[in-house]
Structure formats: C-alpha cells, structure tokens
Protein backbone atom coordinates (compact mmCIF):
# COMPACT_ATOMS: atom_id res chain seq x y z
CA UNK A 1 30.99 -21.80 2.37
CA UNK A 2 29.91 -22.62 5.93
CA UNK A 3 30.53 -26.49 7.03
CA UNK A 4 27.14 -27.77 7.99
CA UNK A 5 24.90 -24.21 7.00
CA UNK A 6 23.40 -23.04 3.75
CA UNK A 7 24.93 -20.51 1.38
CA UNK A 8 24.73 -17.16 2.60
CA UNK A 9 23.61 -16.22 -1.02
CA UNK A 10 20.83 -18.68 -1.54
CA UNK A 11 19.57 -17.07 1.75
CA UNK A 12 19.65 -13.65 0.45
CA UNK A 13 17.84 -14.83 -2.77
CA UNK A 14 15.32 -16.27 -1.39
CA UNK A 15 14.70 -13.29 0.85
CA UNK A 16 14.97 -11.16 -2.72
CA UNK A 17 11.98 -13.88 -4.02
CA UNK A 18 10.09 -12.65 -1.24
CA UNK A 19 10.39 -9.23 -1.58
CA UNK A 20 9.82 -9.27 -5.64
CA UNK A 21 6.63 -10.97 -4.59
CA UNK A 22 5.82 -8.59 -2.10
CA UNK A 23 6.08 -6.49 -4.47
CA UNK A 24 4.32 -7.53 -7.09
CA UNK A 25 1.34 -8.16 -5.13
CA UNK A 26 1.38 -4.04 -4.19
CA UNK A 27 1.69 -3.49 -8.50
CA UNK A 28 -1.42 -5.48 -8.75
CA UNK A 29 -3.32 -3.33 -5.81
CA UNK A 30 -1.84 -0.25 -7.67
CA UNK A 31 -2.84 -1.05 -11.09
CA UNK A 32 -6.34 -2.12 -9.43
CA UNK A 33 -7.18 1.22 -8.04
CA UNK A 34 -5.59 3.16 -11.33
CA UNK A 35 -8.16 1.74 -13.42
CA UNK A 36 -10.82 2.85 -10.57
CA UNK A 37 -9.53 6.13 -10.74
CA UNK A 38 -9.77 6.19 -14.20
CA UNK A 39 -12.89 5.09 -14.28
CA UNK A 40 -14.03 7.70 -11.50
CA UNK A 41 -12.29 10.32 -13.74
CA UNK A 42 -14.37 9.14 -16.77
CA UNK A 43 -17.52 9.68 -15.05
CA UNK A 44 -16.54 13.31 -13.86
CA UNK A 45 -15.78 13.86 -17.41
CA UNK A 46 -19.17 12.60 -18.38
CA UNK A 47 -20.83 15.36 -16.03
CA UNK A 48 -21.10 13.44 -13.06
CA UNK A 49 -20.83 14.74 -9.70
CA UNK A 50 -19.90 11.52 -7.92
CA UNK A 51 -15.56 12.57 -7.48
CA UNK A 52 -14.30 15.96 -6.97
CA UNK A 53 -11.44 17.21 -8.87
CA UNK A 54 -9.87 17.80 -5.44
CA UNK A 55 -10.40 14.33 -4.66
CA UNK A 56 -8.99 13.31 -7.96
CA UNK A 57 -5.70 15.33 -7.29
CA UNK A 58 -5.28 13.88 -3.60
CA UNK A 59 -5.35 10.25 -4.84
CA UNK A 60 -3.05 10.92 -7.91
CA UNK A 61 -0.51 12.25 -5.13
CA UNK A 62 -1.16 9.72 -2.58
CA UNK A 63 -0.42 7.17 -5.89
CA UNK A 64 2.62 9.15 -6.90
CA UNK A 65 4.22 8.96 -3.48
CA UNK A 66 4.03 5.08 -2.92
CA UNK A 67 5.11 5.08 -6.67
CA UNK A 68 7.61 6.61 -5.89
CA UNK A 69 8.74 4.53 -2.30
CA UNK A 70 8.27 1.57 -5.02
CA UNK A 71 11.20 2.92 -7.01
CA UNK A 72 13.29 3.27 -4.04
CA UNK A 73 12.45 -0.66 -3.20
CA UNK A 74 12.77 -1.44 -6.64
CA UNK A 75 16.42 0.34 -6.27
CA UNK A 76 17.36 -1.74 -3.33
CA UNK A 77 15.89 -5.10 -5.43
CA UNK A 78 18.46 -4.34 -8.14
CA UNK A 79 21.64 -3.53 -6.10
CA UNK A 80 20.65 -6.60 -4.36
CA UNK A 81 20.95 -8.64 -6.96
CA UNK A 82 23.80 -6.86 -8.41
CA UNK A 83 25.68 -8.03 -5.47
CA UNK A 84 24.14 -11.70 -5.76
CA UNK A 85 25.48 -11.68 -9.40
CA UNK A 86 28.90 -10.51 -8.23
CA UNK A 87 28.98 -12.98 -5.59
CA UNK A 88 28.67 -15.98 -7.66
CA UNK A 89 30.60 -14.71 -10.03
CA UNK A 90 32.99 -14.68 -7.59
CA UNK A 91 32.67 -18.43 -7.01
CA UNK A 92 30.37 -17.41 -3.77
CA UNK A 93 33.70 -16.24 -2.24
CA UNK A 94 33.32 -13.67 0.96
CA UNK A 95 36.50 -12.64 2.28
C-alpha cells in the first residue's frame, strides 16, 4: 500500500461502480425502446401501416449489435472484478 495515497484497488472499484452504472443506465434506454418496438410491431401486426418490416429488421440489428458491444463490456466488468477479488484476497498485495 502506498504511504500517503489510496489503495490502488478501491480506485479501480470505484471506477468499476461507474462503469456498472454506466451501464445500467444504457439497459434502461435498451429495455425502453424494446418495448417501443414491440409495441410498433404490435400495430403492424394489427394491419397498420405505420413501421415497415424493413424498418423492423434494421432496428432489431442495430439492437443486436450494441447488445452485443454490451456483452463485451459486461466481459471486461467481470474480469475486472475477478482481478479485484484476487487482489484482496491476496491481502491487496502487488508485487
């Protein structure tokens, strides 16, 4: 541990805080526009002309890519903390 600084780890926790919030805030835009597009996709079913399929198909991709750059933060998040786990478990030791 540094002499007159603040463990290394609670600094990289508190960065990890930030980025689980981050990230929740972008779940809650997701699952916001999900139940839009289900709703949009309800009305096409009803008969209505108001969304294209091809419009449908564009968003569900658009959706399925920042799914899936969510995974890969998501990924990050949990080797992350992985390491912040070892670390204390470790005492907080760096060598």
């Amino acid at each position: 541990m540094a002499s007159g600084g603040e463990r290394p780890d609670l600094d990289a926790l508190r960065e990890l805080e930030e980025v689980v919030r981050h990230f929740e805030t972008e779940l809650a835009s997701w699952r916001r526009r999900a139940l839009g597009a289900e709703a949009r996709l309800a009305e096409f079913k009803g008969g209505e002309a108001g969304v294209s399929h091809e419009r449908l198909e564009e968003e569900n991709r658009s959706l399925a890519q920042r799914l899936q750059a969510a995974r890969g933060h998501l990924g990050d998040l949990l080797d992350r903390l992985q390491f912040l786990e070892q670390q204390q478990g470790n005492g907080g030791q760096t060598q």
